[in-house]
C-alpha atoms as a PDB file:
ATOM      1  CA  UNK A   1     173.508  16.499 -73.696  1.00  0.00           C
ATOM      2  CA  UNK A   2     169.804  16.696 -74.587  1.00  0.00           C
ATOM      3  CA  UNK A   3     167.834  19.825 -74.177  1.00  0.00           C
ATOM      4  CA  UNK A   4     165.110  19.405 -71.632  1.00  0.00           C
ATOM      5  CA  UNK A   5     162.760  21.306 -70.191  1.00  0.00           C
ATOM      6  CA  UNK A   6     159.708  21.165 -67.674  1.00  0.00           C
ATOM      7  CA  UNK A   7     156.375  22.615 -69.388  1.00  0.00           C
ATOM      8  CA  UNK A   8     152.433  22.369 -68.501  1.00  0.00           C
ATOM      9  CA  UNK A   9     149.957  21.003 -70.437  1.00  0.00           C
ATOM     10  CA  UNK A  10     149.455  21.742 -74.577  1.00  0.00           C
ATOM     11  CA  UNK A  11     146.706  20.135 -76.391  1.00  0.00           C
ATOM     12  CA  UNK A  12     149.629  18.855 -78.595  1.00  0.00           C
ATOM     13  CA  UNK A  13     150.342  16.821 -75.629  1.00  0.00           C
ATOM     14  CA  UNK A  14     147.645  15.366 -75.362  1.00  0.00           C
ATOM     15  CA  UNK A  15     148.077  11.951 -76.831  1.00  0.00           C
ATOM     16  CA  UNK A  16     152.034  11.702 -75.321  1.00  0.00           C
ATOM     17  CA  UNK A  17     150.171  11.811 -72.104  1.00  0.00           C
ATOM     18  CA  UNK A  18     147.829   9.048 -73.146  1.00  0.00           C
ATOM     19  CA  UNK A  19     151.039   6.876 -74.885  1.00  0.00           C
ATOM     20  CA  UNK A  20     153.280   7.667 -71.978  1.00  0.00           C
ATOM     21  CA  UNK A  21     150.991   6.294 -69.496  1.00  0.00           C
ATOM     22  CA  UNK A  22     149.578   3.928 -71.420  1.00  0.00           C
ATOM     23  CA  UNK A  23     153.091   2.041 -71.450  1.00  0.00           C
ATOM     24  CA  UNK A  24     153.485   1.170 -67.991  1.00  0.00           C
ATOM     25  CA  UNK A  25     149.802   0.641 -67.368  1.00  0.00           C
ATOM     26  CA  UNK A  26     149.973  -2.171 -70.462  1.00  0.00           C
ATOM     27  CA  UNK A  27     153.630  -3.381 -69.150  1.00  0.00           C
ATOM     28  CA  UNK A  28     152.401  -3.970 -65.609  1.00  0.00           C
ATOM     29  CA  UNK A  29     148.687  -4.287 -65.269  1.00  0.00           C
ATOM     30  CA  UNK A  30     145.442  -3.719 -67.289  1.00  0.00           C
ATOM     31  CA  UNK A  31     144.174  -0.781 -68.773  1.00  0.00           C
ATOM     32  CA  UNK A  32     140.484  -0.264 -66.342  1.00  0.00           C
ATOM     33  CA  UNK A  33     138.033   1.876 -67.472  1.00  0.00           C
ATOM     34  CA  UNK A  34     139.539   4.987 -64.732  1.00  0.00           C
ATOM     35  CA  UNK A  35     142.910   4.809 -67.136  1.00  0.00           C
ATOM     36  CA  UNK A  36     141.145   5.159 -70.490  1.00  0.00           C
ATOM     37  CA  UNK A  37     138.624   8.137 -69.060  1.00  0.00           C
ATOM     38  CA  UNK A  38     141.675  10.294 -67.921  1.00  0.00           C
ATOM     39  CA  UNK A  39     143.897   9.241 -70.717  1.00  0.00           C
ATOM     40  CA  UNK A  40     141.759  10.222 -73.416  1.00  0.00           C
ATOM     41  CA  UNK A  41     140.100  13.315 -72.135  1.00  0.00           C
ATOM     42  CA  UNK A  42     143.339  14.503 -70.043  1.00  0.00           C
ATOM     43  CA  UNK A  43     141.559  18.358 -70.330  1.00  0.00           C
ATOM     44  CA  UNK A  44     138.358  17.980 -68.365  1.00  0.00           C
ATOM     45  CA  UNK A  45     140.394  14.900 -65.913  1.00  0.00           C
ATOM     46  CA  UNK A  46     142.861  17.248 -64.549  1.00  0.00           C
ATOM     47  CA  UNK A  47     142.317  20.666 -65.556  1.00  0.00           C
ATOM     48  CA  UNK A  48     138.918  21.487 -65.807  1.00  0.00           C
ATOM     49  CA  UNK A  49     138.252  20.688 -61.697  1.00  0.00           C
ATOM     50  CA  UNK A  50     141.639  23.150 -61.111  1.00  0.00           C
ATOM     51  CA  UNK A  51     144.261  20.522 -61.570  1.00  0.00           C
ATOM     52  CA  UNK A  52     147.374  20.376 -63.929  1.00  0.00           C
ATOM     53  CA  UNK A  53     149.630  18.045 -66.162  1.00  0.00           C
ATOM     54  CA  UNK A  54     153.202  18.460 -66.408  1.00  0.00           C
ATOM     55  CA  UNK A  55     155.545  17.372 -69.392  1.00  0.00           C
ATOM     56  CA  UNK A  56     159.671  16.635 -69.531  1.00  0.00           C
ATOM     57  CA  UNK A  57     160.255  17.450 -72.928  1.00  0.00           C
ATOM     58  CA  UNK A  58     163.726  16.138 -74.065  1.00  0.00           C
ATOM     59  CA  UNK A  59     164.558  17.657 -77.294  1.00  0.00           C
ATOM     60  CA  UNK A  60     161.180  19.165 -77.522  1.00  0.00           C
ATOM     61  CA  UNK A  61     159.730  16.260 -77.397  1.00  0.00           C
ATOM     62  CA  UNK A  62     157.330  14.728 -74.170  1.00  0.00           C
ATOM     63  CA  UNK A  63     159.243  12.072 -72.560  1.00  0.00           C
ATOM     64  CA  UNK A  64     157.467  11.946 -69.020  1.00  0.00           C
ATOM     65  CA  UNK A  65     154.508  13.295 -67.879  1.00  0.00           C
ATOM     66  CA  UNK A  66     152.192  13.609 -64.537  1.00  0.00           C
ATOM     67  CA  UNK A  67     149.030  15.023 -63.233  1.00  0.00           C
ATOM     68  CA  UNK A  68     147.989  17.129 -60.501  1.00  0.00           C
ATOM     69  CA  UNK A  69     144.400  16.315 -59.649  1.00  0.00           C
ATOM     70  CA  UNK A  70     142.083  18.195 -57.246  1.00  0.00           C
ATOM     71  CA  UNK A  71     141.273  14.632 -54.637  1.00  0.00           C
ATOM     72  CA  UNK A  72     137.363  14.284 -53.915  1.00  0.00           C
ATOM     73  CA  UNK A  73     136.574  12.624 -50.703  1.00  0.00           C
ATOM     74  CA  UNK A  74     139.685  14.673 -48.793  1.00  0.00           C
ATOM     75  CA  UNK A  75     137.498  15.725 -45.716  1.00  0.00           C
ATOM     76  CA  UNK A  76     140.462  17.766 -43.765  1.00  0.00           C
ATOM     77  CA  UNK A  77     141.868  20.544 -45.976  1.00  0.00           C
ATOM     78  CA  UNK A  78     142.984  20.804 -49.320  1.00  0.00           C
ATOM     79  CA  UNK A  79     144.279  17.945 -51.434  1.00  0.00           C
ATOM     80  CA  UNK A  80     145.511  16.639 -54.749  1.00  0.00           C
ATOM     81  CA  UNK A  81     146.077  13.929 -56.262  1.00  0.00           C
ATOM     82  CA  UNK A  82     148.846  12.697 -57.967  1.00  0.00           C
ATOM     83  CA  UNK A  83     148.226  10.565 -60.832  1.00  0.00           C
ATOM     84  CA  UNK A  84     149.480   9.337 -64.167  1.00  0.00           C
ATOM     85  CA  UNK A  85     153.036   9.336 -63.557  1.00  0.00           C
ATOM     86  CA  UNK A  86     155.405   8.115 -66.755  1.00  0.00           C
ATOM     87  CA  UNK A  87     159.033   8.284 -68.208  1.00  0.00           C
ATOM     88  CA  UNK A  88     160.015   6.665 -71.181  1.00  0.00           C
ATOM     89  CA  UNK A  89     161.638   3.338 -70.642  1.00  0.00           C
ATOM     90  CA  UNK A  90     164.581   4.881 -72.652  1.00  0.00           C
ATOM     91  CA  UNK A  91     164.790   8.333 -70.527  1.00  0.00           C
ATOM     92  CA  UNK A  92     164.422   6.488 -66.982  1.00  0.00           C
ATOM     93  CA  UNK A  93     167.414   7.533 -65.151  1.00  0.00           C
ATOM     94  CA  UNK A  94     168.130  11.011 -65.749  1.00  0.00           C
ATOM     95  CA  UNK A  95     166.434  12.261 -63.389  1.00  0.00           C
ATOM     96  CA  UNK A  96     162.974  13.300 -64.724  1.00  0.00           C
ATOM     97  CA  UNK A  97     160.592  12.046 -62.244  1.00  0.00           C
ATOM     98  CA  UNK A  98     162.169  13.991 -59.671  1.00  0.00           C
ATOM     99  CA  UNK A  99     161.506  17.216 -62.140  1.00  0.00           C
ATOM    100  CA  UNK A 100     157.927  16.299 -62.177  1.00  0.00           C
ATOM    101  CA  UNK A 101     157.879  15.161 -58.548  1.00  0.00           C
ATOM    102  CA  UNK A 102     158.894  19.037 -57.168  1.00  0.00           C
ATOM    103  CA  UNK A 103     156.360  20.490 -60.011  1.00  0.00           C
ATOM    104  CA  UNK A 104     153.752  18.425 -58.333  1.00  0.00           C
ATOM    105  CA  UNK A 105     155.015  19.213 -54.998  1.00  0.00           C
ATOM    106  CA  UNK A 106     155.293  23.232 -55.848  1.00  0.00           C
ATOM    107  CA  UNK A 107     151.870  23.198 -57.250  1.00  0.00           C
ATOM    108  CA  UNK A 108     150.371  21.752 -54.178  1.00  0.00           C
ATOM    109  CA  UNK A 109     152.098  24.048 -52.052  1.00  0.00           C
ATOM    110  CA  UNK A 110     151.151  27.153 -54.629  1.00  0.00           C
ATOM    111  CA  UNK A 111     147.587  26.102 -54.217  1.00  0.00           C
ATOM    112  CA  UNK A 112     147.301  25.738 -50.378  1.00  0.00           C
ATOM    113  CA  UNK A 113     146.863  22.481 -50.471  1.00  0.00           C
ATOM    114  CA  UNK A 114     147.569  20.449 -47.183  1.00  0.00           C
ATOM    115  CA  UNK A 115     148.463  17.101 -49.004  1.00  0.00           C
ATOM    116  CA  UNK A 116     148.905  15.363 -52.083  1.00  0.00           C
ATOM    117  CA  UNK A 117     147.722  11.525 -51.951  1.00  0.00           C
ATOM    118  CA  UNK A 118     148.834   8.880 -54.194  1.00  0.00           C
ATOM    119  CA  UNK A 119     147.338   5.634 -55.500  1.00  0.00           C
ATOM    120  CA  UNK A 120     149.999   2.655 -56.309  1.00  0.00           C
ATOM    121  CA  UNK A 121     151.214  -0.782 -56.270  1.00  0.00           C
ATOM    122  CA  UNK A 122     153.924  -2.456 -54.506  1.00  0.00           C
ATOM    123  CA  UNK A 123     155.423  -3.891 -57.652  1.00  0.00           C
ATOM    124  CA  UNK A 124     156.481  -0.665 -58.656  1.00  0.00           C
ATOM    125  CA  UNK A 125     159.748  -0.871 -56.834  1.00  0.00           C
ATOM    126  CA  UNK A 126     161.578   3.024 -58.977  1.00  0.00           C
ATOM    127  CA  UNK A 127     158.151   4.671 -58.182  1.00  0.00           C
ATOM    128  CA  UNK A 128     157.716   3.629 -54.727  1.00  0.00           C
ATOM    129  CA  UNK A 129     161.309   4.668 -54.048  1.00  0.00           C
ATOM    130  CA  UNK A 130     161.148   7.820 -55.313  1.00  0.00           C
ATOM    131  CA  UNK A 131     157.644   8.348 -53.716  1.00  0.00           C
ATOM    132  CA  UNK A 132     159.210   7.600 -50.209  1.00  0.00           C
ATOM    133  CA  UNK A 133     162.731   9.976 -51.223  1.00  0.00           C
ATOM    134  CA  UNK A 134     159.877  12.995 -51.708  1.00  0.00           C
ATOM    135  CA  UNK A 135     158.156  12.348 -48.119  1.00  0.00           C
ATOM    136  CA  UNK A 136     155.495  10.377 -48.849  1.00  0.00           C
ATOM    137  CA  UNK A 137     154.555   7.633 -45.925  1.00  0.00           C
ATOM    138  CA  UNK A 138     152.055   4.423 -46.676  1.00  0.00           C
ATOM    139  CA  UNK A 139     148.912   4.477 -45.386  1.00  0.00           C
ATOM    140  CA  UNK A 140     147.497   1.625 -43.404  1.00  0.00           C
ATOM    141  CA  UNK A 141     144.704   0.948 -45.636  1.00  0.00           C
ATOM    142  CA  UNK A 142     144.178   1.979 -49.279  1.00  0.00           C
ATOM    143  CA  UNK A 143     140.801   3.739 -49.204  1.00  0.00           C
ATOM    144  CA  UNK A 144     140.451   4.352 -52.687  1.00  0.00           C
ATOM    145  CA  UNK A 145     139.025   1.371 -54.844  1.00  0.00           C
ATOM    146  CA  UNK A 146     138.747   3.319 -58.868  1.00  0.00           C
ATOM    147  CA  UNK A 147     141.436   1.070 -59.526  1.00  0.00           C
ATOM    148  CA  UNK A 148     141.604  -2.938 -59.287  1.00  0.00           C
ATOM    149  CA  UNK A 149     145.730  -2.451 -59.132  1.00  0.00           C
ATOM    150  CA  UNK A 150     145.473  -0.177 -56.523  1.00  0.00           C
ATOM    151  CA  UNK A 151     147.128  -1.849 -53.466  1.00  0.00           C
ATOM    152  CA  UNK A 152     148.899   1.178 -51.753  1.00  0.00           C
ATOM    153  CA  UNK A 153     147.664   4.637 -50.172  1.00  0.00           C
ATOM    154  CA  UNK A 154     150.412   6.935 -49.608  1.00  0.00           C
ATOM    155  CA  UNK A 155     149.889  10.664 -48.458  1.00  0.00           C
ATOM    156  CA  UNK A 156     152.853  13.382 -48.263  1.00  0.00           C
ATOM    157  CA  UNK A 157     151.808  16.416 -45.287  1.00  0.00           C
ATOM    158  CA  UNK A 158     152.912  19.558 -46.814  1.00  0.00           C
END
């Protein structure tokens, strides 16, 4: 059995988060201009505004990765947003996303935040399902346009 563990950002993790995310952006879509700003200055995307990034290290090394980022534009309460979500292809399965799914979900709730929004696509059949296992609900409309792939709003009430 590998060792793993649940950690928060390291600068040394800095380019697995770009590599891990970079994957299933180039798999599925194309990289926009929103992926590469985030991916290659993770520090002041997520944690400079009060945000975090989250790592599954198997083995001590990064194998999936998220980030919790403060959402602009939120006009009732609190929010964050939940972005840049990745497993290795070869890790999917073992149950990391749901590690970095209650991380995300325990920082929200640590912060007072009264929702954490999402930004997806339908094609993304694992994500959605574990997206809608954790609470979240589709929106009607996807109000948020940084992203041409973008096709699906979902929100989870905390």
């Amino acid at each position: 059995m590998p060792e793993v563990e649940l950690t928060t950002y390291d600068p040394k993790y800095a380019r697995a988060f770009a590599e891990l995310n970079y994957e299933w952006i180039e798999t599925y879509f194309a990289v926009e201009d929103e992926d590469r700003a985030a991916l290659e200055d993770p520090e002041n995307y997520a944690l400079a505004p009060g945000g975090e990034i989250y790592f599954v290290l198997q083995d001590g090394e990064p194998v999936g990765t998220v980030a919790m980022v403060p959402f602009k534009g939120h006009s009732e309460g609190k929010a964050y947003e939940l972005a840049k979500m990745a497993v290795r292809p070869d890790c999917q399965g073992r149950g990391y996303s749901h590690l970095l799914m209650q991380a995300c979900i325990d920082f929200a709730k640590d912060h007072a935040a009264d929702e954490i929004v999402l930004i997806t696509n339908d094609v993304l059949g694992p994500a959605l399902g574990l997206y809608t296992r954790s609470g979240f609900v589709a929106m009607p409309a996807n109000t948020d346009t940084r992203y041409s792939r973008g096709n699906l709003e979902m929100r989870l009430r905390l």
